[in-house]
Protein backbone atom coordinates (compact mmCIF):
# COMPACT_ATOMS: atom_id res chain seq x y z
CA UNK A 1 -9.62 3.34 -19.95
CA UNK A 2 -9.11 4.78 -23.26
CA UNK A 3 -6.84 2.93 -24.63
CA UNK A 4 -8.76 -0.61 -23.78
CA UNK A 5 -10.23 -1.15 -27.17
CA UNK A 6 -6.26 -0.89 -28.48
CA UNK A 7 -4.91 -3.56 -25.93
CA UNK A 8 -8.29 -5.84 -26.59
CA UNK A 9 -7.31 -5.70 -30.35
CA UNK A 10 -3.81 -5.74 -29.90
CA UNK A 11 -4.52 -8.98 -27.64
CA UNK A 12 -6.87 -10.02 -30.65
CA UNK A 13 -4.53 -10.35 -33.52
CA UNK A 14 -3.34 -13.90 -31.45
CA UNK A 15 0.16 -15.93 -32.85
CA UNK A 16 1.08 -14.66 -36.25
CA UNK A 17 -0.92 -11.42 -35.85
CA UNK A 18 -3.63 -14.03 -38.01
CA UNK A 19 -6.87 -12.38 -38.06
CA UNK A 20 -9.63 -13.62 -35.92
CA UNK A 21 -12.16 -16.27 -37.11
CA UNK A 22 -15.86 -16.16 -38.12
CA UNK A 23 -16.64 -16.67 -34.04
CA UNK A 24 -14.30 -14.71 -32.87
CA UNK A 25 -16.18 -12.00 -35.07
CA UNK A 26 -18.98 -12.73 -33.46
CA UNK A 27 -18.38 -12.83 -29.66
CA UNK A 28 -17.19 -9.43 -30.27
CA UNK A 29 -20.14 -8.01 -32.39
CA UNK A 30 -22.58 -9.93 -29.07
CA UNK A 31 -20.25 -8.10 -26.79
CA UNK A 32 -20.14 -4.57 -28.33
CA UNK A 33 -23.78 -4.97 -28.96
CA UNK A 34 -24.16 -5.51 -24.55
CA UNK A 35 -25.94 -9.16 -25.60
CA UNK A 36 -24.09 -10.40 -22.82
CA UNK A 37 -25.88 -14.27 -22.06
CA UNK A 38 -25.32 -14.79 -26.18
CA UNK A 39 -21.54 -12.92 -25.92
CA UNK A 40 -20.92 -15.54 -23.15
CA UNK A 41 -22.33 -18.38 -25.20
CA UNK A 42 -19.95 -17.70 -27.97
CA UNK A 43 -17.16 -17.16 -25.52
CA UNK A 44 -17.57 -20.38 -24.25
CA UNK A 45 -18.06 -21.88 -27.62
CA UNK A 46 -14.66 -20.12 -28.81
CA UNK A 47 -12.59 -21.03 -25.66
CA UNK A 48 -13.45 -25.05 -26.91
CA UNK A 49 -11.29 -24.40 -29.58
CA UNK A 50 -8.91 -21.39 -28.62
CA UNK A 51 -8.51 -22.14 -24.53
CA UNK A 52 -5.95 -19.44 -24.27
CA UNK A 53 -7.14 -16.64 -26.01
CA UNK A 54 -6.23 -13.88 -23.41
CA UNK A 55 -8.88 -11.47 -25.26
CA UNK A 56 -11.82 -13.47 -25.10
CA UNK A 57 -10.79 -14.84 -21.70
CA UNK A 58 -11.13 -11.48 -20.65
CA UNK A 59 -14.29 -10.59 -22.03
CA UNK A 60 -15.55 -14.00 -20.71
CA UNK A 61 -14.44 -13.01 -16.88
CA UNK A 62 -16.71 -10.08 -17.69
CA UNK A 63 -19.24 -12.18 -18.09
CA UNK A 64 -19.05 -14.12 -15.51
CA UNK A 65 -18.68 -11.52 -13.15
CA UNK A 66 -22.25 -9.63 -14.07
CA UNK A 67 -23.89 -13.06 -13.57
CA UNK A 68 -22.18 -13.18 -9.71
CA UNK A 69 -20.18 -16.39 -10.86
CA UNK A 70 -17.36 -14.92 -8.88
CA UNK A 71 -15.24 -17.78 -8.23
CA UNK A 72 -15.24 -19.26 -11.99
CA UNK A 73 -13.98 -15.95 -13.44
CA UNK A 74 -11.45 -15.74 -10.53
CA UNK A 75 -10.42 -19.26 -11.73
CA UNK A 76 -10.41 -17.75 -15.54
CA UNK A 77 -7.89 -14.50 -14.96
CA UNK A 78 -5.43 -17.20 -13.39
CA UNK A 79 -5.36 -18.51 -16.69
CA UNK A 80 -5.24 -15.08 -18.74
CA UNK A 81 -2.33 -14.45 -16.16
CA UNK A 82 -0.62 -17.49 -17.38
CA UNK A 83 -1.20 -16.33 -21.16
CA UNK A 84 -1.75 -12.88 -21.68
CA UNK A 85 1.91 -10.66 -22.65
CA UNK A 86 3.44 -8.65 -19.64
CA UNK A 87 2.46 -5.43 -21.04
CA UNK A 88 -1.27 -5.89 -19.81
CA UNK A 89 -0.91 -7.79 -16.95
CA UNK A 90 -2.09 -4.72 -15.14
CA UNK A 91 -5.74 -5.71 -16.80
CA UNK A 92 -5.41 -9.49 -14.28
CA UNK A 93 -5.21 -6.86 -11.57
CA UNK A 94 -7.96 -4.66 -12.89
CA UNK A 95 -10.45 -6.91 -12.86
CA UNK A 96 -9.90 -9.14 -9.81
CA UNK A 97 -10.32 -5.73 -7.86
CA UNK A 98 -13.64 -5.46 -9.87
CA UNK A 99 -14.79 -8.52 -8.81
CA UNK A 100 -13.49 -7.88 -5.27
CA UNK A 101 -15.33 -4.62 -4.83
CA UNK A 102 -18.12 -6.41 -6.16
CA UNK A 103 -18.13 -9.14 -2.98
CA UNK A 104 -17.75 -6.33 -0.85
CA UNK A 105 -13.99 -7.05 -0.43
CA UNK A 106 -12.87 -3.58 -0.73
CA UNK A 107 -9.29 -3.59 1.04
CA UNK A 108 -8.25 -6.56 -1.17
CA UNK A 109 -9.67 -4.46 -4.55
CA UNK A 110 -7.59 -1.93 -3.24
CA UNK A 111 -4.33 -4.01 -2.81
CA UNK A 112 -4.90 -4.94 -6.63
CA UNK A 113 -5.63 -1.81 -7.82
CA UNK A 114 -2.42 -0.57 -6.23
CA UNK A 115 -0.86 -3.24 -8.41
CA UNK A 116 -2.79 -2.51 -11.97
CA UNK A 117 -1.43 1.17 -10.89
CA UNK A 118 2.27 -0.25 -10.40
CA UNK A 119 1.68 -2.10 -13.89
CA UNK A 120 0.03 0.36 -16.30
CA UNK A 121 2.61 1.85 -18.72
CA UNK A 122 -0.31 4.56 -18.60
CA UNK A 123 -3.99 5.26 -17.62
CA UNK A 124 -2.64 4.09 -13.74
CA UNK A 125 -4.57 7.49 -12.47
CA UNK A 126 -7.89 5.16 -13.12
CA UNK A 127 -6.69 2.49 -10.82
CA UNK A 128 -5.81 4.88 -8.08
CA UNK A 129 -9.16 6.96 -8.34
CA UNK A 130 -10.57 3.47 -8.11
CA UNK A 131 -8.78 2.86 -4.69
CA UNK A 132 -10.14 6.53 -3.01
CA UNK A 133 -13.82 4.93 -4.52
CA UNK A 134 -13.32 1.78 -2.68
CA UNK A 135 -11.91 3.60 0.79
CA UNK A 136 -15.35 5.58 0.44
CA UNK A 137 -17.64 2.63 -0.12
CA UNK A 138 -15.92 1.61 3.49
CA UNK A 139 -17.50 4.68 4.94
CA UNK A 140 -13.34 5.97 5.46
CA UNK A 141 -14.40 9.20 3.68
CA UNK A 142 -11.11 10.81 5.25
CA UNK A 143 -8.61 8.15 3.75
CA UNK A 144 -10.74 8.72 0.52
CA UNK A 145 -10.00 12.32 0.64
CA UNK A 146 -6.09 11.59 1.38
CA UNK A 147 -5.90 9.30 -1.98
CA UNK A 148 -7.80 11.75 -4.25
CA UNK A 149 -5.34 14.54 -3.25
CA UNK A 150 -2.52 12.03 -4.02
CA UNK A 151 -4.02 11.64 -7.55
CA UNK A 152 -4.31 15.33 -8.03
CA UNK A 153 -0.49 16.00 -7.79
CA UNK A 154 0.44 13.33 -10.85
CA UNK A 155 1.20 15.05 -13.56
CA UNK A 156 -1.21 14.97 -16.54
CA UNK A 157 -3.93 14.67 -14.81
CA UNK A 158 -8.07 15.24 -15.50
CA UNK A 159 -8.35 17.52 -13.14
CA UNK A 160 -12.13 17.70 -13.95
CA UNK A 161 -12.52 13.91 -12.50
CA UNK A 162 -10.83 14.70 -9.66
CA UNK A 163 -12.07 17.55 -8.80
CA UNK A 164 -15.59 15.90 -8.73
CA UNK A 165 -14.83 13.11 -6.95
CA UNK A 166 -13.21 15.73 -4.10
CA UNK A 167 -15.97 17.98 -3.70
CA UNK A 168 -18.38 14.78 -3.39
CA UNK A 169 -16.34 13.19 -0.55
CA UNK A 170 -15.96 16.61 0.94
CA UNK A 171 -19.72 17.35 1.04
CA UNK A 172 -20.53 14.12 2.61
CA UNK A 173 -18.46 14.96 5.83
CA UNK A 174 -20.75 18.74 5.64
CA UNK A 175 -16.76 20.27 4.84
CA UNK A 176 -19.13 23.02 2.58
CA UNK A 177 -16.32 25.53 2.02
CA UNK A 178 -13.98 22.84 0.84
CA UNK A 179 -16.59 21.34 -1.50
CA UNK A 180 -17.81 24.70 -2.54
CA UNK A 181 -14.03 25.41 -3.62
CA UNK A 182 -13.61 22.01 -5.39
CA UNK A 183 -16.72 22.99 -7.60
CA UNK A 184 -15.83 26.15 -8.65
CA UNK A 185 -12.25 25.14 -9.82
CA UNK A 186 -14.43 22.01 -11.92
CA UNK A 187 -16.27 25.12 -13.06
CA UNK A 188 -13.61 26.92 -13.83
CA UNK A 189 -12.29 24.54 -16.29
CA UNK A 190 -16.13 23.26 -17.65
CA UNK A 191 -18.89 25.86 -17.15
CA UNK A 192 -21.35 23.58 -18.75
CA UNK A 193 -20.90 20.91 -15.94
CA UNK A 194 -24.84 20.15 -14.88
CA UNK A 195 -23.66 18.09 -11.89
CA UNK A 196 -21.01 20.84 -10.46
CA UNK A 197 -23.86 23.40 -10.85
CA UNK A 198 -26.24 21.36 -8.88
CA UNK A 199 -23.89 20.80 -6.00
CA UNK A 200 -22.87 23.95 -5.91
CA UNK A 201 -26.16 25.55 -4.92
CA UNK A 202 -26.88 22.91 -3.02
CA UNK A 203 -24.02 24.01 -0.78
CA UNK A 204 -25.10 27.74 -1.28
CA UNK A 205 -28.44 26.95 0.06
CA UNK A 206 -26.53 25.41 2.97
CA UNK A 207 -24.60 28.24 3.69
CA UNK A 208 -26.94 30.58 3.03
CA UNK A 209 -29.29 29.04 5.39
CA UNK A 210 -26.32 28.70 8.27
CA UNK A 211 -25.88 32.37 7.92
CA UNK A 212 -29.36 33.49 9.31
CA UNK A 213 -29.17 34.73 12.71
CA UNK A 214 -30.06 31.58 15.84
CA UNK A 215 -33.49 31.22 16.56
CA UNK A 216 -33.88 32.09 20.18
């Protein structure tokens, strides 16, 4: 989300709005940096002395999660839940569907997504264009299709995104004429789109080809 980098320093600031230590500088230069075994041997080394630092708590979840220690950070977000301010709860939500989808648990990722939507003062779109991804990964292309059209009527929307993420699921069930629509709209609002212009003669070929007369 866009506005992650403000909540993570807004989360940051800790009691006091006191400004983080020496380590605390440092776990966050390892993370930005993508050193992620040294960013999770500072986190560890921080949460010694700060256990309920909701910020690096977070980050350290990350962690755990892209080393498939799945149940440690689902033990971690229970304690950002316990500490971090009500205004991002949403993020607890976010990130045990991440780890969810990530065991293959897609209708509980869903069920928590639907709740980081709920949550989210703003940015919820993400969360629910995250749910149609995880109805897809099922192989329930149609429900997929159903959710992204949901998304498309909120206002304020980047239509662009959604759009994309249409046309896809509609091309994968051969619905070419649909598709070919969805990419020409995404078009429409980006002409310089590479991936838009690839599926889109891609489905041209198609039709092109299912045009020619029947063999006999």
């Amino acid at each position: 989300l866009a506005d992650l980098d403000l909540v993570l320093a807004d989360l940051a600031k800790g009691p006091g709005n006191e400004s983080p230590d020496q380590l605390f500088d440092r776990v966050y230069a390892a993370d930005k940096a993508g050193e992620v075994a040294y960013a999770r041997h500072l986190e560890e080394a921080y949460l010694r002395i700060v256990p309920d630092n909701a910020l690096t708590l977070l980050r350290y979840t990350s962690a755990l999660k892209i080393y498939s220690q799945y149940e440690e950070a689902m033990q971690t977000l229970d304690t950002v839940d316990k500490v971090i301010p009500d205004q991002w709860k949403y993020l607890v939500h976010s990130f045990r569907a991440d780890i969810h989808e990530s065991r293959g648990d897609f209708d509980t990722a869903i069920t928590e997504w639907a709740k980081a939507d709920d949550l989210a003062a703003t940015g919820g779109e993400h969360y629910a264009i995250c749910q149609a991804w995880a109805a897809f990964r099922q192989g329930k292309v149609e429900e997929a299709i159903e959710r992204i059209r949901k998304v498309m009527t909120r206002p304020n929307i980047d239509q662009k995104e959604t759009l994309n993420d249409l046309g896809w699921f509609l091309l994968c069930l051969q619905r070419y004429e649909e598709s070919r629509q969805c990419y020409e709209q995404l078009l429409a609002l980006d002409p310089e789109d590479v991936n838009a212009k690839k599926k889109l003669r891609q489905i041209e070929l198609i039709l092109a080809d299912e045009a020619l007369p029947a063999h006999p």
